[in-house]
Protein backbone atom coordinates (compact mmCIF):
# COMPACT_ATOMS: atom_id res chain seq x y z
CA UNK A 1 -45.55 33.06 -37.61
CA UNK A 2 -47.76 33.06 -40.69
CA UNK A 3 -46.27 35.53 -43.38
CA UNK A 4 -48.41 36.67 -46.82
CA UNK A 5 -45.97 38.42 -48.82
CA UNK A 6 -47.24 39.99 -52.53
CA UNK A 7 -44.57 41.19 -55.54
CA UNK A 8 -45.41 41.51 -58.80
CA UNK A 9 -42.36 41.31 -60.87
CA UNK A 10 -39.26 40.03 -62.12
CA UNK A 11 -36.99 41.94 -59.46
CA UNK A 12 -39.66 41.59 -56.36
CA UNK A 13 -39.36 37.91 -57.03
CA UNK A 14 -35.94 38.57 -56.80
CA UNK A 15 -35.86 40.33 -53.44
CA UNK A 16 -38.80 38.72 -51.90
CA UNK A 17 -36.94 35.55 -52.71
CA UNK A 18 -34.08 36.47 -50.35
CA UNK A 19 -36.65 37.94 -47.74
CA UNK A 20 -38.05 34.75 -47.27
CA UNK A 21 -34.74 32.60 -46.67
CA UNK A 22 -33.86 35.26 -44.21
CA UNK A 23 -37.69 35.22 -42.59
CA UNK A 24 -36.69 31.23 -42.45
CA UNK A 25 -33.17 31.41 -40.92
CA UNK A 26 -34.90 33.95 -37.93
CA UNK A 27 -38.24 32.12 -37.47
CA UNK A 28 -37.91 28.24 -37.56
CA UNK A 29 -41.51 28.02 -37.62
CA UNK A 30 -42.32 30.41 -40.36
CA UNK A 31 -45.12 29.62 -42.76
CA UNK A 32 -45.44 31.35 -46.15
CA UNK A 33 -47.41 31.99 -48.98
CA UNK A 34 -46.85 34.47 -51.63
CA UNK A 35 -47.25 35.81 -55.29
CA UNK A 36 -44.56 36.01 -56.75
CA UNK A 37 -42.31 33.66 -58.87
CA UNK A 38 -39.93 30.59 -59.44
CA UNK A 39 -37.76 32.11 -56.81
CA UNK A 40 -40.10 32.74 -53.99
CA UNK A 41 -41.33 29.02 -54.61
CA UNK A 42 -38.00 27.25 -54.86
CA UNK A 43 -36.99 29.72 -51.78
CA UNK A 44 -39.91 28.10 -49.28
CA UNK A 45 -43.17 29.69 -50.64
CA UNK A 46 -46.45 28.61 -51.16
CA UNK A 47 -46.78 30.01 -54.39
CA UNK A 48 -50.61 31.47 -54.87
CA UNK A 49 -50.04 33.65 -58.29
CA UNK A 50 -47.15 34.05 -60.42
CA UNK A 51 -45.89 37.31 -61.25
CA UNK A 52 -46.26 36.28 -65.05
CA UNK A 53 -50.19 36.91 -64.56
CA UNK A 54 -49.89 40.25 -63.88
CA UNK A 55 -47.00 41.60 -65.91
CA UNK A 56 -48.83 44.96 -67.51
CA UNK A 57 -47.04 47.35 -68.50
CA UNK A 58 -47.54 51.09 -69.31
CA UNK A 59 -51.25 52.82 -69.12
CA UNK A 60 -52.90 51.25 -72.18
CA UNK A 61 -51.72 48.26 -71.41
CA UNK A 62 -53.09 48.52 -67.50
CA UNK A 63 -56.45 49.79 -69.03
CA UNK A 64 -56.89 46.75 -71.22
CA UNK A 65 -56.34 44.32 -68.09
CA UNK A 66 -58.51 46.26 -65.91
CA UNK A 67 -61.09 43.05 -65.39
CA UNK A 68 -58.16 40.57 -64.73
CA UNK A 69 -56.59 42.88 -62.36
CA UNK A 70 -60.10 43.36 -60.46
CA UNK A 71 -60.39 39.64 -60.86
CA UNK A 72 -56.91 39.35 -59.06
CA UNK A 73 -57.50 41.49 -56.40
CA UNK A 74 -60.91 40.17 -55.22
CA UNK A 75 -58.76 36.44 -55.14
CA UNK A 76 -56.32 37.89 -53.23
CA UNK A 77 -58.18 39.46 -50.05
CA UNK A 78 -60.09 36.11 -50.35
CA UNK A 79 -56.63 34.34 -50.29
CA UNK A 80 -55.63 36.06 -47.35
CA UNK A 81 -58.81 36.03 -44.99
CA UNK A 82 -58.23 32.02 -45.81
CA UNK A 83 -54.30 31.88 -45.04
CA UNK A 84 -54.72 34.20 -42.33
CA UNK A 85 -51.30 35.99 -41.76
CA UNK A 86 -49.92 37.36 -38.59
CA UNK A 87 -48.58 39.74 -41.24
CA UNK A 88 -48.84 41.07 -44.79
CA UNK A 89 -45.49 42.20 -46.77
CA UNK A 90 -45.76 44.31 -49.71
CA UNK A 91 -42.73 44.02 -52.13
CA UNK A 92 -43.05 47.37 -54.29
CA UNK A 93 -45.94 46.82 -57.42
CA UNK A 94 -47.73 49.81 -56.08
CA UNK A 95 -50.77 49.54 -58.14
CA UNK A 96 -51.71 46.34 -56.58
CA UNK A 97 -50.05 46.65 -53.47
CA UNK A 98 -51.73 49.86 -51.94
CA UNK A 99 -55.41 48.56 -52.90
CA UNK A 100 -54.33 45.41 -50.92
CA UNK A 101 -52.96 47.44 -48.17
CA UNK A 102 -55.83 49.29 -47.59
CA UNK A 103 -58.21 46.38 -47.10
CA UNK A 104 -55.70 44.31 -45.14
CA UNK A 105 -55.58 47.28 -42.80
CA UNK A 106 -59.06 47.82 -42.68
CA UNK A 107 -59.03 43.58 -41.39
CA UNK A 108 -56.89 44.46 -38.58
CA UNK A 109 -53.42 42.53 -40.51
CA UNK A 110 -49.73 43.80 -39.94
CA UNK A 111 -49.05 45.60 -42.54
CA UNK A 112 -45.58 45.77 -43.73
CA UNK A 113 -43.84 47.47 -47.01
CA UNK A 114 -40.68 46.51 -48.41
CA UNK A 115 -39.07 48.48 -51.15
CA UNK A 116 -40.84 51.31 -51.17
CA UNK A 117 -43.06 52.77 -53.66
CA UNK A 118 -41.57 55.54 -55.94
CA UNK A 119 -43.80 58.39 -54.81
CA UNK A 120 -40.89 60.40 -54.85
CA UNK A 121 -41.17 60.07 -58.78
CA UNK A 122 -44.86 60.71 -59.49
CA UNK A 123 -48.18 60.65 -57.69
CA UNK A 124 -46.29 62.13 -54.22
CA UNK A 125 -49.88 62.21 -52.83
CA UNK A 126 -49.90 58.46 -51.94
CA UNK A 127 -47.98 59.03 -49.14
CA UNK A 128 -51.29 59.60 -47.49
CA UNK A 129 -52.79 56.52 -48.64
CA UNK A 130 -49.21 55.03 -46.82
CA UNK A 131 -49.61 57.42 -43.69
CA UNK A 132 -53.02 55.35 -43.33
CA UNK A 133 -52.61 51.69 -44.77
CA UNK A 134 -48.61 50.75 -44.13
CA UNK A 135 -47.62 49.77 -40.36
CA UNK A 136 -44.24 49.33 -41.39
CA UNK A 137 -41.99 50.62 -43.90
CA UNK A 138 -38.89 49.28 -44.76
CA UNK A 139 -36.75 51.49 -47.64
CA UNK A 140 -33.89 50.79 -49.76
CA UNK A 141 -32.65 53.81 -51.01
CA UNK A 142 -30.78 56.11 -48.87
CA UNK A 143 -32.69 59.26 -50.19
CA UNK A 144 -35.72 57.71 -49.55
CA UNK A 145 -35.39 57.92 -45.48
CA UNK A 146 -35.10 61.63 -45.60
CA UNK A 147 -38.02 62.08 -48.31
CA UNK A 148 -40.31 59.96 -45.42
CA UNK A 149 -39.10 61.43 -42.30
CA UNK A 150 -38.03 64.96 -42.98
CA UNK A 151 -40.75 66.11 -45.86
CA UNK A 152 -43.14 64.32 -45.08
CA UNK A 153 -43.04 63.42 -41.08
CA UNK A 154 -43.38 59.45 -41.77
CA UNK A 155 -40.82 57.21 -39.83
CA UNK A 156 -39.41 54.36 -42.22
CA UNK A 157 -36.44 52.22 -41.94
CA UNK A 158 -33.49 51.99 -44.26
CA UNK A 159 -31.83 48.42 -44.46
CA UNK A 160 -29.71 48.69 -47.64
CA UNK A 161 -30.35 47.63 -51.00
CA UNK A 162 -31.35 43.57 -51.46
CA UNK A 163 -29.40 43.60 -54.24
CA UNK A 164 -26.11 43.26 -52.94
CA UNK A 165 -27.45 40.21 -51.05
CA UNK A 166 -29.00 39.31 -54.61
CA UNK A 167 -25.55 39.66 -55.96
CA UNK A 168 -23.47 37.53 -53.00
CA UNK A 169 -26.58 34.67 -53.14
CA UNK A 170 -25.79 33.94 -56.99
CA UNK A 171 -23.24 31.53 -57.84
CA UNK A 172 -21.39 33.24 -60.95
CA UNK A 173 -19.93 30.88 -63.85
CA UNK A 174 -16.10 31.52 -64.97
CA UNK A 175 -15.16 33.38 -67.83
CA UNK A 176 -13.93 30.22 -69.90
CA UNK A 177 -16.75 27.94 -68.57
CA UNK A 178 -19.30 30.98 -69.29
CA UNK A 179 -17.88 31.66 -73.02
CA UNK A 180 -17.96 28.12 -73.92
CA UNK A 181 -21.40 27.40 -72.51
CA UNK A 182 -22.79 29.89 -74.72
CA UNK A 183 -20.89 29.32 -77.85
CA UNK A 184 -19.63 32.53 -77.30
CA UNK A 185 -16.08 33.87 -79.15
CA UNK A 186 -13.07 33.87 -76.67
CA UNK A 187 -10.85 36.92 -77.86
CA UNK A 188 -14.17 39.20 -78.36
CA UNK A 189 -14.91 41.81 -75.76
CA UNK A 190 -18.86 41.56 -74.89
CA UNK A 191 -21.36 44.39 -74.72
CA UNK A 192 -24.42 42.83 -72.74
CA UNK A 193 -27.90 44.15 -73.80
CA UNK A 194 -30.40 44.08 -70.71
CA UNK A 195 -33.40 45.23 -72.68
CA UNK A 196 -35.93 44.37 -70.01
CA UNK A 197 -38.19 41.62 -69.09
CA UNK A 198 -41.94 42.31 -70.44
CA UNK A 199 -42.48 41.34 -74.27
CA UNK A 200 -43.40 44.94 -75.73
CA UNK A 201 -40.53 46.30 -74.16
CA UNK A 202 -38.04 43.93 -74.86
CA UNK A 203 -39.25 43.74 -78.57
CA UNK A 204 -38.51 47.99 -78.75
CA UNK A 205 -35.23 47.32 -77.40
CA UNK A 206 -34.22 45.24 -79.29
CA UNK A 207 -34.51 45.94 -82.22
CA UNK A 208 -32.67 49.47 -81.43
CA UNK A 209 -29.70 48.36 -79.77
CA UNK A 210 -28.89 45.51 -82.44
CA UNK A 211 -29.29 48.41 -84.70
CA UNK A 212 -25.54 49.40 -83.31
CA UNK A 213 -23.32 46.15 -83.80
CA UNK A 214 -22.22 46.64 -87.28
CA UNK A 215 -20.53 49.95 -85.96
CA UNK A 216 -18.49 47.12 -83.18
CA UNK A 217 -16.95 44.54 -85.21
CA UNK A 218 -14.58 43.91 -83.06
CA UNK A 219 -17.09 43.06 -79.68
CA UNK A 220 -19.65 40.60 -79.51
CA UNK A 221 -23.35 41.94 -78.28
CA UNK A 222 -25.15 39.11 -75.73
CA UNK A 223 -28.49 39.50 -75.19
CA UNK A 224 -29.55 38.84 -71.51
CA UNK A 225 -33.13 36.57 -71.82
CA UNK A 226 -35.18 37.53 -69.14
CA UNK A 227 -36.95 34.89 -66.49
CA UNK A 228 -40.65 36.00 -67.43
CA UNK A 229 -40.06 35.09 -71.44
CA UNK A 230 -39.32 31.74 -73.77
CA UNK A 231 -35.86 31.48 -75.03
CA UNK A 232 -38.20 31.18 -78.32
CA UNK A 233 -39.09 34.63 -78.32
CA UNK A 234 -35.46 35.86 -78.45
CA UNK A 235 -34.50 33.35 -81.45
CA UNK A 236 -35.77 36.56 -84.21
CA UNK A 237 -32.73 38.53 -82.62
CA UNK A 238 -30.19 36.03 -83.03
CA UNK A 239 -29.70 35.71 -86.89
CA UNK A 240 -26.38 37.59 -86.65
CA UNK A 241 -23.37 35.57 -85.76
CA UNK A 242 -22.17 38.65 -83.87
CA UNK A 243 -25.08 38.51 -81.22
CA UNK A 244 -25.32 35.49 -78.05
CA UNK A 245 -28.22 34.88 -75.31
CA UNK A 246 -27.82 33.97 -72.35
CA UNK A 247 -31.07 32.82 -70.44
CA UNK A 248 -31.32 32.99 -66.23
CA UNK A 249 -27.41 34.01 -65.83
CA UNK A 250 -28.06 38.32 -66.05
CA UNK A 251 -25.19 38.33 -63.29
CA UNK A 252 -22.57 36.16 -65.29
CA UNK A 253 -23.12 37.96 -68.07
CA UNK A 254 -22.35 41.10 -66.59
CA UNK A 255 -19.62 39.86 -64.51
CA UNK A 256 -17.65 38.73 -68.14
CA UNK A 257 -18.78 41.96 -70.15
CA UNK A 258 -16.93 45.07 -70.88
CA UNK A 259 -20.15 47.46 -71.23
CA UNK A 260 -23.47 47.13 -71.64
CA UNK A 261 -26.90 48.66 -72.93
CA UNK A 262 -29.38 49.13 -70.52
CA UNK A 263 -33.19 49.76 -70.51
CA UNK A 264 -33.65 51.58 -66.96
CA UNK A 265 -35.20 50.03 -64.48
CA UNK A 266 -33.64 48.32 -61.79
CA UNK A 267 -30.95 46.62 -64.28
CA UNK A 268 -29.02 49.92 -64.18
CA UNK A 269 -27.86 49.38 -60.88
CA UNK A 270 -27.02 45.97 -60.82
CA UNK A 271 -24.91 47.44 -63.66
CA UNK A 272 -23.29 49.58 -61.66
CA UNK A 273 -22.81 46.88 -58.76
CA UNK A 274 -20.80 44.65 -61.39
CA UNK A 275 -18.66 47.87 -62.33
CA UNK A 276 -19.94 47.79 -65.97
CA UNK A 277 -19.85 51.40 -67.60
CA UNK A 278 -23.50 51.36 -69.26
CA UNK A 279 -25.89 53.60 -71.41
CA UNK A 280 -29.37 53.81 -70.29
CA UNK A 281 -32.44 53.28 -72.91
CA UNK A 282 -35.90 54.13 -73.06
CA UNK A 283 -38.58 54.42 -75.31
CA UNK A 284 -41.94 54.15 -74.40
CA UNK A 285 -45.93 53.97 -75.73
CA UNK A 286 -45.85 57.49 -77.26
CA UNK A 287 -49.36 57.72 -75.25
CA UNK A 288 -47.68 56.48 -72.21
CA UNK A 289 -44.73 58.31 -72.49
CA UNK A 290 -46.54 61.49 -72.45
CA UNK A 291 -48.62 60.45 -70.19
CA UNK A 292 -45.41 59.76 -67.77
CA UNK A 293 -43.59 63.27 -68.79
CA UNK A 294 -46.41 65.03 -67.25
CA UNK A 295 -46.75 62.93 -63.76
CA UNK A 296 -43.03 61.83 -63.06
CA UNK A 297 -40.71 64.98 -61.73
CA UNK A 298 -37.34 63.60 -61.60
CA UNK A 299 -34.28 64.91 -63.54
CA UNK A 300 -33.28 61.30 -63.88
CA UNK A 301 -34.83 58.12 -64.78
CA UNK A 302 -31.95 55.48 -63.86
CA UNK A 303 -31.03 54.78 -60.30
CA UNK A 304 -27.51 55.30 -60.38
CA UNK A 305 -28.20 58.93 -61.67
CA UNK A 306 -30.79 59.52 -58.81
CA UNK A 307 -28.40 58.44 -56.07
CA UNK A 308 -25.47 59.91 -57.20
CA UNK A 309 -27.89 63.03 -57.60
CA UNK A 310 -25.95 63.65 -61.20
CA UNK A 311 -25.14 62.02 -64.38
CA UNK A 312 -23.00 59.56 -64.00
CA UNK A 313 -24.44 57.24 -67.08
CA UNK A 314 -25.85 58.67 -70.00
CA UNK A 315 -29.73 58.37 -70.60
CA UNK A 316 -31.37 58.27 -74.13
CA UNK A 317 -34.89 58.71 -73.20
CA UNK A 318 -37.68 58.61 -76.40
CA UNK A 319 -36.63 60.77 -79.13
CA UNK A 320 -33.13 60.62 -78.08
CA UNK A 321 -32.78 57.50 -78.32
CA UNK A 322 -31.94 56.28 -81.95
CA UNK A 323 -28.96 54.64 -83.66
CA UNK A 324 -26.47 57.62 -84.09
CA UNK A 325 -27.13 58.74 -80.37
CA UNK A 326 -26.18 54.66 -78.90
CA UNK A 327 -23.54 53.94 -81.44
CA UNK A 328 -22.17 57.00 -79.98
CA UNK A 329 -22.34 57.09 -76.75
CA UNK A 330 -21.56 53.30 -77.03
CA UNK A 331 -18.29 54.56 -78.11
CA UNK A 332 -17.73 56.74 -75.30
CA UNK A 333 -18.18 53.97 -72.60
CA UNK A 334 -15.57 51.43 -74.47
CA UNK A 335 -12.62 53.15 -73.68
CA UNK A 336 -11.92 56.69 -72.59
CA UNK A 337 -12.02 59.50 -69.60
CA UNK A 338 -15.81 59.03 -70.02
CA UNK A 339 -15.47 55.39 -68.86
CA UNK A 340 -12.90 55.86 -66.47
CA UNK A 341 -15.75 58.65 -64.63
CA UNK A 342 -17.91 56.19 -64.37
CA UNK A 343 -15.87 53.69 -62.92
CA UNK A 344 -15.01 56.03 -60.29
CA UNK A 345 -18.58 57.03 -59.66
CA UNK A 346 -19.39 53.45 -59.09
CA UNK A 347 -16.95 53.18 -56.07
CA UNK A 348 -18.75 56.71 -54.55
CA UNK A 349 -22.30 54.59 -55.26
CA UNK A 350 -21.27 51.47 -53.81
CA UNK A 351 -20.35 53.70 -50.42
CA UNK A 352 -24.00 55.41 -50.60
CA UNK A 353 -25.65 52.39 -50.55
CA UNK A 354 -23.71 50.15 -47.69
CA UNK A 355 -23.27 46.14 -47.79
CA UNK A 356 -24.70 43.26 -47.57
CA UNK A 357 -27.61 42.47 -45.31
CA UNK A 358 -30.55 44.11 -46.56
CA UNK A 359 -32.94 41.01 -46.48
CA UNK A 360 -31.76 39.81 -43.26
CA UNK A 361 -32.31 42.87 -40.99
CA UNK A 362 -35.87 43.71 -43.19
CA UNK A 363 -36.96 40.30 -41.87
CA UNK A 364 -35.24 40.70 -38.22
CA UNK A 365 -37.50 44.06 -37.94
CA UNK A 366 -40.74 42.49 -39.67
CA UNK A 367 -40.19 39.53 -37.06
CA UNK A 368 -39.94 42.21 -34.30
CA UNK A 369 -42.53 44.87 -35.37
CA UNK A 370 -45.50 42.16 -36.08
């Protein structure tokens, strides 16, 4: 079969990635094309836009880009009338994704979503717009089968999350191997900093959680360089001899660490999936931010929170979060009945979530519903 499958970012390349060498492995004579990334391409794609095109983030940032992102969308239905796809897969990216889905249903294409959008966070009225447009939906958060089915009437699937297949796909470096790779100091615990993947964000970041690392003499802080950006943009962060980078190895980096700094997003549960007590971050557009506070109605922002339907991790949203607040609840996390909670939590987590095998029954079940 023919297969047109569409993510946007970092973490749908990612997943999408994984989707297609399980789509491979069940259909011999699958044919793909996607947007995506480096991973989707090296993984068997036919790359037709990389994710790095369309990386806007926030609302000012989306209003700026509105003629790009019309531009993109008029090249992709013209993309896929000329591939022709027994079926489309959406890989989250709502924005995109839903304006896609609608004219690919209107065509008379399969129709397929995998990892759902996060209507349960804000704008709950798509679900109509998925009621209409989606065939298929394929979800990866336990909570998110009952939201579908029993508030809203909507049948989905729940396969597990991809990234414990993400996690078991990636070969992780030793400890020695992984410190001396990176010049990094042998006897010095490391505090990772995942401070996201788009420029504007990871610049905020930044510059707030280095703002901590004189209060840790005794750790060393390694910056985790994200996929979408140079290893030249990080070299302004690395002046002190007390901060690394790693580029492309997130998941060694947390596998050697002893805590880490977070901003949320989908890095705060592979966090938790590496058993690496974290604080969340975020600071936003002050525009966008109040923009968000007014559409999104969940008590958390981190996943891990969300499942666990608690606080397991502590979140320093905006305002909150400032040098005093992180150095402290840095602190916390190190050592302490505040780390050994969230140790424990993580085991409960790991339980809600299952194994391994999200990607391959997603594709087994596109395969079969097309």
């Amino acid at each position: 079969m023919r297969y047109y499958i569409i993510a946007g970012e970092a973490s749908g390349d990612l997943h999408g990635s994984n989707l297609i060498k399980a789509l491979k492995n069940q259909d011999e004579e699958a044919e793909i094309r996607c947007w995506g990334g480096d991973l989707m391409q090296d993984a068997g794609g036919q790359l037709a836009k990389h994710y790095k095109e369309m990386a806007f983030m926030g609302f000012l940032e989306v209003i700026k880009n509105i003629p790009t992102i019309f531009k993109n969308i008029a090249f992709c239905k013209e993309d896929i009338q000329s591939f022709n796809p027994d079926v489309v897969i959406f890989i989250d990216f709502s924005g995109f994704n839903l304006r896609i889905a609608k004219w690919a249903k209107k065509n008379g294409y399969s129709t397929n979503y995998y990892i759902s959008p996060q209507i349960w966070a804000s704008r709950e009225n798509r679900i109509k717009k998925i009621k209409r447009d989606i065939d298929n939906m394929y979800v990866i958060l336990p909570f998110e089968k009952d939201f579908y089915e029993k508030k809203h009437g909507y049948p989905v699937h729940f396969v597990g999350h991809p990234l414990f297949d993400a996690i078991e796909n990636t070969t992780l470096v030793d400890a020695e191997t992984f410190r001396k790779g990176h010049g990094l100091q042998k006897e010095k615990p490391i505090v990772a900093l995942l401070p996201g993947s788009r420029k504007q964000e990871v610049q905020k970041m930044l510059d707030i959680m280095l703002s901590v690392i004189n209060g840790f003499p005794e750790y060393q802080f390694v910056i985790a360089g994200a996929p979408s950006l140079s290893d030249e943009f990080y070299a302004p962060f690395l002046k002190n001899d007390q901060v690394g980078f790693v580029s492309n190895q997130t998941y060694s980096l947390l596998k050697h660490s002893h805590a880490a700094l977070v901003t949320s997003g989908t890095a705060t549960l592979e966090t938790a999936l590496f058993e690496i007590p974290q604080v969340v971050c975020y600071k936003g557009n002050w525009v966008s931010y109040q923009i968000a506070k007014r559409i999104i109605t969940l008590d958390y922002i981190s996943l891990v929170n969300l499942i666990m339907e608690k606080e397991v991790i502590k979140e320093l949203i905006q305002s909150e979060l400032n040098s005093k607040n992180l150095k402290d609840e840095l602190s916390k996390i190190i050592v302490g009945k505040t780390r050994e909670g969230i140790l424990e939590d993580y085991k409960a987590l790991k339980k809600k979530l299952g194994g391994k095998g999200a990607s391959q029954l997603a594709a087994e079940l596109i395969i079969k519903n097309a």
